[in-house]
PDB file of N, CA and C in Angstrom:
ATOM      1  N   UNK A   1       8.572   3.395 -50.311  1.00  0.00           N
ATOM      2  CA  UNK A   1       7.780   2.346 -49.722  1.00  0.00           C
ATOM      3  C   UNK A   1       7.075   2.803 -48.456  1.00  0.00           C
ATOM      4  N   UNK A   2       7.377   3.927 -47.817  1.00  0.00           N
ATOM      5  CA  UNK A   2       6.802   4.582 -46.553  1.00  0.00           C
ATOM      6  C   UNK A   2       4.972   4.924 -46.946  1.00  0.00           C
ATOM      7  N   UNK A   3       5.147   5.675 -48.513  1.00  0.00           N
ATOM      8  CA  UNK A   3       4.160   6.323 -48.573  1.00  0.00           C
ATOM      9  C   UNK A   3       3.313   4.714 -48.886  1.00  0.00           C
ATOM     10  N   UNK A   4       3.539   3.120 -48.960  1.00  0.00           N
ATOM     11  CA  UNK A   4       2.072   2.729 -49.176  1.00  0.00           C
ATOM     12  C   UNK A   4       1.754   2.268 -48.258  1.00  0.00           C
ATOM     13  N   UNK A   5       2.734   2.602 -46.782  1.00  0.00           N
ATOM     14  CA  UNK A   5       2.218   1.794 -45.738  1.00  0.00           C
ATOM     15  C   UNK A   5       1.008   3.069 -45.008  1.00  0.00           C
ATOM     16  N   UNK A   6       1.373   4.117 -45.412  1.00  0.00           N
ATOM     17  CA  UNK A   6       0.132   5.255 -44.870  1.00  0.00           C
ATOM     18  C   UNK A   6      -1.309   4.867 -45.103  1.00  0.00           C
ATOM     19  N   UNK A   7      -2.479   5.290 -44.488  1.00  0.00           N
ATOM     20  CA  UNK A   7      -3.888   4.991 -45.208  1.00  0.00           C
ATOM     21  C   UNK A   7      -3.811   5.841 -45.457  1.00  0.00           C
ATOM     22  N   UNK A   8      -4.205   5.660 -46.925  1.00  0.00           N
ATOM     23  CA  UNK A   8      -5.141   6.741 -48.134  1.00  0.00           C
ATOM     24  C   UNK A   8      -6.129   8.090 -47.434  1.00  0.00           C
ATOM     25  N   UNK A   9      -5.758   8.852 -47.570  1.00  0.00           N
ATOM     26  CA  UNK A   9      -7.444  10.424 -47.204  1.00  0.00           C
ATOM     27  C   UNK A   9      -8.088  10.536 -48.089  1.00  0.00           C
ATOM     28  N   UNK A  10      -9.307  10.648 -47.445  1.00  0.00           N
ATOM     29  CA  UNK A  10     -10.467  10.709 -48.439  1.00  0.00           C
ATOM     30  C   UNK A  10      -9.991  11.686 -49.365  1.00  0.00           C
ATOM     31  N   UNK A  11     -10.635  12.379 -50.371  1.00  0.00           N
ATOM     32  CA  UNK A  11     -10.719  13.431 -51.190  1.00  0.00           C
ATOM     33  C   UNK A  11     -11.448  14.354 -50.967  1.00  0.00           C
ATOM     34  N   UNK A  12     -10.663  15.835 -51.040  1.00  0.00           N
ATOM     35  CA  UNK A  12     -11.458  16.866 -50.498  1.00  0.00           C
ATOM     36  C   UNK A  12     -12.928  16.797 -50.666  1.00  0.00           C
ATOM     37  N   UNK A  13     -13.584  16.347 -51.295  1.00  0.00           N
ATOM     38  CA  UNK A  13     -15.221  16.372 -51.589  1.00  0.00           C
ATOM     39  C   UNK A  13     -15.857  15.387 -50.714  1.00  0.00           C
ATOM     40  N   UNK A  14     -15.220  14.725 -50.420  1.00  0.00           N
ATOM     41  CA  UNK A  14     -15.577  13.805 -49.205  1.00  0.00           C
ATOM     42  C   UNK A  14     -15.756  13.662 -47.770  1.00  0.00           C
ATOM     43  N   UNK A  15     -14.213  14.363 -47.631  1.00  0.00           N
ATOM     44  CA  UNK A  15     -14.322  15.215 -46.066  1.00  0.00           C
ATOM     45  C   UNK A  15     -15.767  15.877 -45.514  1.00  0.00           C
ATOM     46  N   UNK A  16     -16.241  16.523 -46.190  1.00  0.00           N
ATOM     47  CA  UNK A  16     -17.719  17.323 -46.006  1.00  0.00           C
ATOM     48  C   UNK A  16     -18.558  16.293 -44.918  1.00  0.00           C
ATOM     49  N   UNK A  17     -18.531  15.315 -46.045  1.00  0.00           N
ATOM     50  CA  UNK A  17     -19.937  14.384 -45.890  1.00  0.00           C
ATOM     51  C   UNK A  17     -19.157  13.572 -44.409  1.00  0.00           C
ATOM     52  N   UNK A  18     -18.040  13.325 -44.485  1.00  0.00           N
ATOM     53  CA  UNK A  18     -17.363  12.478 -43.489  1.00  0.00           C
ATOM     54  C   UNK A  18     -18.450  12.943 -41.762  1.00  0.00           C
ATOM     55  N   UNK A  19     -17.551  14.457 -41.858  1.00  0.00           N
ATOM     56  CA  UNK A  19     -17.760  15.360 -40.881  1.00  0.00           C
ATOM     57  C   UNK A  19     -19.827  15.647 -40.603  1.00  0.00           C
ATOM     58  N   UNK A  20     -20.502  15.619 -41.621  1.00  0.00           N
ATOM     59  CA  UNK A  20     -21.418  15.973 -41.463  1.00  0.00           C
ATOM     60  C   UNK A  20     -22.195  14.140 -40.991  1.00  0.00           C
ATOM     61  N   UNK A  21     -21.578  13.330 -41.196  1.00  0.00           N
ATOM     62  CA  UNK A  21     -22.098  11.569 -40.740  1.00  0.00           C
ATOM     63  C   UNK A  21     -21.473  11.433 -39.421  1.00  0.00           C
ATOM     64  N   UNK A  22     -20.255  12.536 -39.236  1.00  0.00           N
ATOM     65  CA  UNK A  22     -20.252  11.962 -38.121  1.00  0.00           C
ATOM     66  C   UNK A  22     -21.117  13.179 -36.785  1.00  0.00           C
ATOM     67  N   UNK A  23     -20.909  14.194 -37.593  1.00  0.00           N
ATOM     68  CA  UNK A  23     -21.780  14.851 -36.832  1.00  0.00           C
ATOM     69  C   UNK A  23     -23.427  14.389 -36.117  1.00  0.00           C
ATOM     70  N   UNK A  24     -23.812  13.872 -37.174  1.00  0.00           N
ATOM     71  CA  UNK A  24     -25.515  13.217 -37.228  1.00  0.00           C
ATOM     72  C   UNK A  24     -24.967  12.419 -36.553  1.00  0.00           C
ATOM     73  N   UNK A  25     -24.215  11.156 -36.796  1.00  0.00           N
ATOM     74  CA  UNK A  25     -23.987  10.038 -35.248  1.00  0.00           C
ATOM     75  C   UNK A  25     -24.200  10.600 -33.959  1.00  0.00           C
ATOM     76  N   UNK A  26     -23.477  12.084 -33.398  1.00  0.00           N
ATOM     77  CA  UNK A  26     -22.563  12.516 -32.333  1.00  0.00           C
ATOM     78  C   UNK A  26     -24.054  12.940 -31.638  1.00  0.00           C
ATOM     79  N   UNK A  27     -25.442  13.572 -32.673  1.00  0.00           N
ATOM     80  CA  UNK A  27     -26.500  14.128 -32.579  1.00  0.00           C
ATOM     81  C   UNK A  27     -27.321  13.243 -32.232  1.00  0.00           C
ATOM     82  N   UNK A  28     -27.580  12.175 -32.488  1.00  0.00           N
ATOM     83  CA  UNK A  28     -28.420  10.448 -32.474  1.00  0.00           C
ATOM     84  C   UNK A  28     -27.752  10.345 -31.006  1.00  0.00           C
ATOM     85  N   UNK A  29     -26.587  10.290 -31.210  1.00  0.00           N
ATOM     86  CA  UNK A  29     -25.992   9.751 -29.233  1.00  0.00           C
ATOM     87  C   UNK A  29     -26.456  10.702 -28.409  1.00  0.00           C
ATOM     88  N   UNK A  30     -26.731  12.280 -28.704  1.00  0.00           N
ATOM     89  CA  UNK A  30     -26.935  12.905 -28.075  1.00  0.00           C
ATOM     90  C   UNK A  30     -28.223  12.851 -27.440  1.00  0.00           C
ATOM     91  N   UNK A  31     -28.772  12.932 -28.811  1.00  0.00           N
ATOM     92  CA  UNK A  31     -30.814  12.205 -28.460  1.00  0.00           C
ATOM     93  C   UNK A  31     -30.773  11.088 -27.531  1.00  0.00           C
ATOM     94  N   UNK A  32     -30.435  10.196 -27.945  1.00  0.00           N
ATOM     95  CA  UNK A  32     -30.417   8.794 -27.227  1.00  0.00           C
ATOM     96  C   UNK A  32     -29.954   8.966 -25.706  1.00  0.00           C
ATOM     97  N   UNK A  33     -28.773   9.830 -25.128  1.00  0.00           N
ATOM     98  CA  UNK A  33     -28.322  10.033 -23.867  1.00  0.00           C
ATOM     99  C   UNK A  33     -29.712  10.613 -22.923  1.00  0.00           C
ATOM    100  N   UNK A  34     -30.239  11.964 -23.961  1.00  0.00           N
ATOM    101  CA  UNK A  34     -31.183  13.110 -23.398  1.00  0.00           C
ATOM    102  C   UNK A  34     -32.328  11.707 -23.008  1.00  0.00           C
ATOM    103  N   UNK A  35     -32.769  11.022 -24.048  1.00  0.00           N
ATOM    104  CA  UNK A  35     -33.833  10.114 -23.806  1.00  0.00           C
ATOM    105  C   UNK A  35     -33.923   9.422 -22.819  1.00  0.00           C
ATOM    106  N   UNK A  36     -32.737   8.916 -22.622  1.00  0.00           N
ATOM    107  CA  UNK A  36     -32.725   7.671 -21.524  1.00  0.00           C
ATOM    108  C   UNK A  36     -32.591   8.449 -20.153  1.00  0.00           C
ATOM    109  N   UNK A  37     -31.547   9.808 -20.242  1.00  0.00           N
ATOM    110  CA  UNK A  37     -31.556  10.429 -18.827  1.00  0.00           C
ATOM    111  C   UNK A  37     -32.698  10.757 -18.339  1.00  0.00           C
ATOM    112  N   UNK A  38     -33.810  11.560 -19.260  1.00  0.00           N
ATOM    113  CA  UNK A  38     -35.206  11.793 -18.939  1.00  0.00           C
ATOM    114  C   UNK A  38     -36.203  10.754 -18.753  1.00  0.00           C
ATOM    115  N   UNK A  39     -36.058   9.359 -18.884  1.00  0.00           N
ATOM    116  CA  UNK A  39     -36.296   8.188 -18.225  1.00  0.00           C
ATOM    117  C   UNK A  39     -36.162   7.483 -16.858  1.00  0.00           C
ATOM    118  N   UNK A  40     -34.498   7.779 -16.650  1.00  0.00           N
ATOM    119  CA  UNK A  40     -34.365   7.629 -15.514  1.00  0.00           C
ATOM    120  C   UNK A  40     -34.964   8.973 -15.136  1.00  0.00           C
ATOM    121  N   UNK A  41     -34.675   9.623 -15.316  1.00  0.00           N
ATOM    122  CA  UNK A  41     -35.869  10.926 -14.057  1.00  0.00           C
ATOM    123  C   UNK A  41     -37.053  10.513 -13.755  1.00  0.00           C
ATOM    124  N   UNK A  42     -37.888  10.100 -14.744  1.00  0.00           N
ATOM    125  CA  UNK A  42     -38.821  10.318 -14.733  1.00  0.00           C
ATOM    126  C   UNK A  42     -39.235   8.707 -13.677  1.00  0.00           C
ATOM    127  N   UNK A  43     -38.754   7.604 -13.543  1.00  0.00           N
ATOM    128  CA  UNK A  43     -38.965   6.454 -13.101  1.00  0.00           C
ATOM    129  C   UNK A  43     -38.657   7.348 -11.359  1.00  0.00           C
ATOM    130  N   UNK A  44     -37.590   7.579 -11.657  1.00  0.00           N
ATOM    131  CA  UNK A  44     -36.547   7.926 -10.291  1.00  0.00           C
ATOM    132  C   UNK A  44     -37.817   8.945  -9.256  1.00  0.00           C
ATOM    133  N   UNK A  45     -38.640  10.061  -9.996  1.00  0.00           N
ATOM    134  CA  UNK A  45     -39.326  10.327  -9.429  1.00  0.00           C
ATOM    135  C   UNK A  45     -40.426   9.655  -9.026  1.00  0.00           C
ATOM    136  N   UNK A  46     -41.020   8.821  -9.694  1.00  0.00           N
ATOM    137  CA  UNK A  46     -42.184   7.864  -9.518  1.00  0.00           C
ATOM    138  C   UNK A  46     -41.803   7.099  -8.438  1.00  0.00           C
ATOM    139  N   UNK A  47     -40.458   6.587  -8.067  1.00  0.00           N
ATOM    140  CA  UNK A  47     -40.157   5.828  -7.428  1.00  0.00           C
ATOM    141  C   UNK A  47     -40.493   6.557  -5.951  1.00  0.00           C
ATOM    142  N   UNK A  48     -39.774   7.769  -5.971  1.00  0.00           N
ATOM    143  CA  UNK A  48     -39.636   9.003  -4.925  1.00  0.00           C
ATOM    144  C   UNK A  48     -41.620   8.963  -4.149  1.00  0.00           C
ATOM    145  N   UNK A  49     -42.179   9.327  -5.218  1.00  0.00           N
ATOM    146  CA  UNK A  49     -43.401   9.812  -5.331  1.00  0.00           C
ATOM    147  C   UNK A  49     -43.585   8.358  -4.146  1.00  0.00           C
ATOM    148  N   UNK A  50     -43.691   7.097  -4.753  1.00  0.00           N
ATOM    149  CA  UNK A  50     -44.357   5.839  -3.922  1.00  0.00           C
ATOM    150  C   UNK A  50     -43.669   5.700  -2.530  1.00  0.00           C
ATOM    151  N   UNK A  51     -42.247   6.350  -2.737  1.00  0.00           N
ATOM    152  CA  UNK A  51     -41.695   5.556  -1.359  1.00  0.00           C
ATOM    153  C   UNK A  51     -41.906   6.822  -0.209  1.00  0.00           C
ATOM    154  N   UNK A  52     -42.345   7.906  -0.485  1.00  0.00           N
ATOM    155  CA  UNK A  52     -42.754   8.829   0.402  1.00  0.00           C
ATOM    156  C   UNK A  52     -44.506   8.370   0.856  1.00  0.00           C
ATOM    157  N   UNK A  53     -45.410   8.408  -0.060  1.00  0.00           N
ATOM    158  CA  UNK A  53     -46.469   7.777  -0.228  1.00  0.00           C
ATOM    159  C   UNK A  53     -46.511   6.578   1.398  1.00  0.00           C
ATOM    160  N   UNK A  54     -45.379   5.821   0.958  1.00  0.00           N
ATOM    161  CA  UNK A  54     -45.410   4.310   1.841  1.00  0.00           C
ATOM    162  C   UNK A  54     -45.020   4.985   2.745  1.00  0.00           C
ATOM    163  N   UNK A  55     -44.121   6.190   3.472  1.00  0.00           N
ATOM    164  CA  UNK A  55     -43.621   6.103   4.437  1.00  0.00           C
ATOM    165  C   UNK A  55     -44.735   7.074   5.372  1.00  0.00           C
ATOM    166  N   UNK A  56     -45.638   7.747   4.573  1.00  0.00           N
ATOM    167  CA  UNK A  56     -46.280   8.660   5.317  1.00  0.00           C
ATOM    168  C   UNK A  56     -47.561   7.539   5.874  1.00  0.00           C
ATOM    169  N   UNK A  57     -47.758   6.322   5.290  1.00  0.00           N
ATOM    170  CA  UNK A  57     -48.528   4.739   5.360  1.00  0.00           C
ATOM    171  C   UNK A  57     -48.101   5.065   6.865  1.00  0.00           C
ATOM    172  N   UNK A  58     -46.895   4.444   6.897  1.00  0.00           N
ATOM    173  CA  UNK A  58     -46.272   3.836   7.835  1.00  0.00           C
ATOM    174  C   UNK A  58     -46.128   5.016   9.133  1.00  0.00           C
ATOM    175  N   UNK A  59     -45.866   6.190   9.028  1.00  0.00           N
ATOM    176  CA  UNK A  59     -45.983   7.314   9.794  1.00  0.00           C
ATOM    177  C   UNK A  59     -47.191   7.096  10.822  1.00  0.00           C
ATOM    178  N   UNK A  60     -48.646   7.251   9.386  1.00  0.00           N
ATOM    179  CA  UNK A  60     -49.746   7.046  10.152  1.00  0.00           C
ATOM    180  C   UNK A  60     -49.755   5.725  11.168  1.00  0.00           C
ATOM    181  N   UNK A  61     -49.354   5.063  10.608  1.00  0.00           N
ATOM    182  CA  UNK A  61     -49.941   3.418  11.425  1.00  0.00           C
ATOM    183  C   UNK A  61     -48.836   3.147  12.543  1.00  0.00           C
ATOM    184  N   UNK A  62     -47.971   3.696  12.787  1.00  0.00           N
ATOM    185  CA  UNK A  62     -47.005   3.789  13.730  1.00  0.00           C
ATOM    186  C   UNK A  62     -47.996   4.710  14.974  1.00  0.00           C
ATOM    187  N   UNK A  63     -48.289   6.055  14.409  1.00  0.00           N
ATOM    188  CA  UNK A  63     -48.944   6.608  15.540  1.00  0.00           C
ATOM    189  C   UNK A  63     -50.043   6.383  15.991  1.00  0.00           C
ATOM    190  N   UNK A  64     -50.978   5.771  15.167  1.00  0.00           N
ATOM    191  CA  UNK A  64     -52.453   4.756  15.682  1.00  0.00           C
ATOM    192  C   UNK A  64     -51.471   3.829  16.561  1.00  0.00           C
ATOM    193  N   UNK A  65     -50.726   3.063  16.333  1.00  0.00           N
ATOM    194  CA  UNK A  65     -50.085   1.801  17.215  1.00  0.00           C
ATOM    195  C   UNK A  65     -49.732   2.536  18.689  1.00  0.00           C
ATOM    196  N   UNK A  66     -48.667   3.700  18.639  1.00  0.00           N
ATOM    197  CA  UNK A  66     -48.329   4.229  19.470  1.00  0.00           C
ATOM    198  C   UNK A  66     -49.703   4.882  19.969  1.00  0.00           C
ATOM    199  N   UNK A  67     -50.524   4.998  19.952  1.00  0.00           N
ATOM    200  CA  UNK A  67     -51.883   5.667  20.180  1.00  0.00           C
ATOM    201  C   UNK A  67     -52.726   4.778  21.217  1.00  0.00           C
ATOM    202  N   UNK A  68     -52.726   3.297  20.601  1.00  0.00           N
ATOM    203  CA  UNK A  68     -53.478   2.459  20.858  1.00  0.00           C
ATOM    204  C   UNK A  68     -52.628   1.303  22.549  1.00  0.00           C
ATOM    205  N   UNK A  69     -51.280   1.861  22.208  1.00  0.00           N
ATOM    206  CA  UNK A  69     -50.581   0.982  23.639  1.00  0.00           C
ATOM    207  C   UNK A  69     -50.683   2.138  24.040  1.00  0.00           C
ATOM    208  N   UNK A  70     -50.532   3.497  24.241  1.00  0.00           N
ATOM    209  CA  UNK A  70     -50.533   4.099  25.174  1.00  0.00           C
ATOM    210  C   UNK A  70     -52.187   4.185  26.108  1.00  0.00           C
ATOM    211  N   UNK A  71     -53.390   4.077  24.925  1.00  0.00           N
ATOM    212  CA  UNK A  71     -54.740   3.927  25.768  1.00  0.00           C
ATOM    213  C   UNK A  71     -54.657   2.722  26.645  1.00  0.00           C
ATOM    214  N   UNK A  72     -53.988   1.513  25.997  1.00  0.00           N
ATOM    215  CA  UNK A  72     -53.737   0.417  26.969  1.00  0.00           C
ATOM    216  C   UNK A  72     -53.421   0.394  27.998  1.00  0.00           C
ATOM    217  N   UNK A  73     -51.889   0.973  28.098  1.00  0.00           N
ATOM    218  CA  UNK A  73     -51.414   1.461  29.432  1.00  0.00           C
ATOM    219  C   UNK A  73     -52.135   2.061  30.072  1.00  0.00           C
ATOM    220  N   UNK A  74     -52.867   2.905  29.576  1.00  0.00           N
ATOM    221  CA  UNK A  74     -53.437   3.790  31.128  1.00  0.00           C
ATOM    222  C   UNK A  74     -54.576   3.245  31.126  1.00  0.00           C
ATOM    223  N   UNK A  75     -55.186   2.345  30.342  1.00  0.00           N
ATOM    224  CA  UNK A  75     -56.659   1.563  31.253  1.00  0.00           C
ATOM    225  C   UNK A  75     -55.869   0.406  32.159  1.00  0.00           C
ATOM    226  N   UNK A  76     -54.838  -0.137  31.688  1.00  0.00           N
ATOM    227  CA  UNK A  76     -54.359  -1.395  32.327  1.00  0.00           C
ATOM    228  C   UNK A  76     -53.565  -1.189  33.934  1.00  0.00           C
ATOM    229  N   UNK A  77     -52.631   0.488  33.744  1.00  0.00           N
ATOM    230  CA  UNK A  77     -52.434   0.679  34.631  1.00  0.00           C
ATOM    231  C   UNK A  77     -52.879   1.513  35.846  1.00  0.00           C
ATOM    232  N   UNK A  78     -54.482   2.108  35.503  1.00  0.00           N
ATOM    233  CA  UNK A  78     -55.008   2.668  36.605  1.00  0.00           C
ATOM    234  C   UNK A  78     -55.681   1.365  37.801  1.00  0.00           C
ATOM    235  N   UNK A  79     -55.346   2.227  38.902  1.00  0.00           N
ATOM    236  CA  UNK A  79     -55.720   0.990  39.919  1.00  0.00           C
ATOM    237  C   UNK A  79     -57.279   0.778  39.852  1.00  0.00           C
ATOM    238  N   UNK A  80     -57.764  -0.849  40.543  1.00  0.00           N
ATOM    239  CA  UNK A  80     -58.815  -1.077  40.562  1.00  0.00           C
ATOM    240  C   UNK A  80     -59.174  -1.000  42.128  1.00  0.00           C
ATOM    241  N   UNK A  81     -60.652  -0.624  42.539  1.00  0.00           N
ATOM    242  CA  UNK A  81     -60.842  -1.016  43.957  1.00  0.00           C
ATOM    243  C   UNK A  81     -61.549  -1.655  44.391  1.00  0.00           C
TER     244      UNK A  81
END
């Protein structure tokens, strides 16, 4: 009674195909991983690309600002007579 509580093995002619379906699955996950990782790269750099973009924005317009109070200061603070 041991042996009908076991599951059944395929038959040697079967094994093949087992191994080769699951191989093709293991190959599909593999594609599918490569795909999506080279997605996120590829966003991840775009992202990179804009937020350097914005900060070199902001670089510039910081030093026009800093540019523009410092001409202030020195017209505002040279004396008048």
């Amino acid at each position: 009674m041991a042996e009908a509580s076991k599951s059944p093995s395929p038959p040697p002619e079967v094994e093949p195909l087992l191994s080769q379906s699951n191989s093709g699955s293991q190959g599909q996950l593999n594609a599918a991983v490569d795909d999506l990782l080279n997605e996120l790269q590829s966003k991840f750099e775009n992202v990179s690309t804009e937020l350097f973009g914005k900060l070199d924005d902001m670089t510039k317009r910081l030093d026009d600002l800093e540019a523009s109070l410092a001409a202030s200061n020195s017209t505002t603070a040279s004396p008048s007579k």
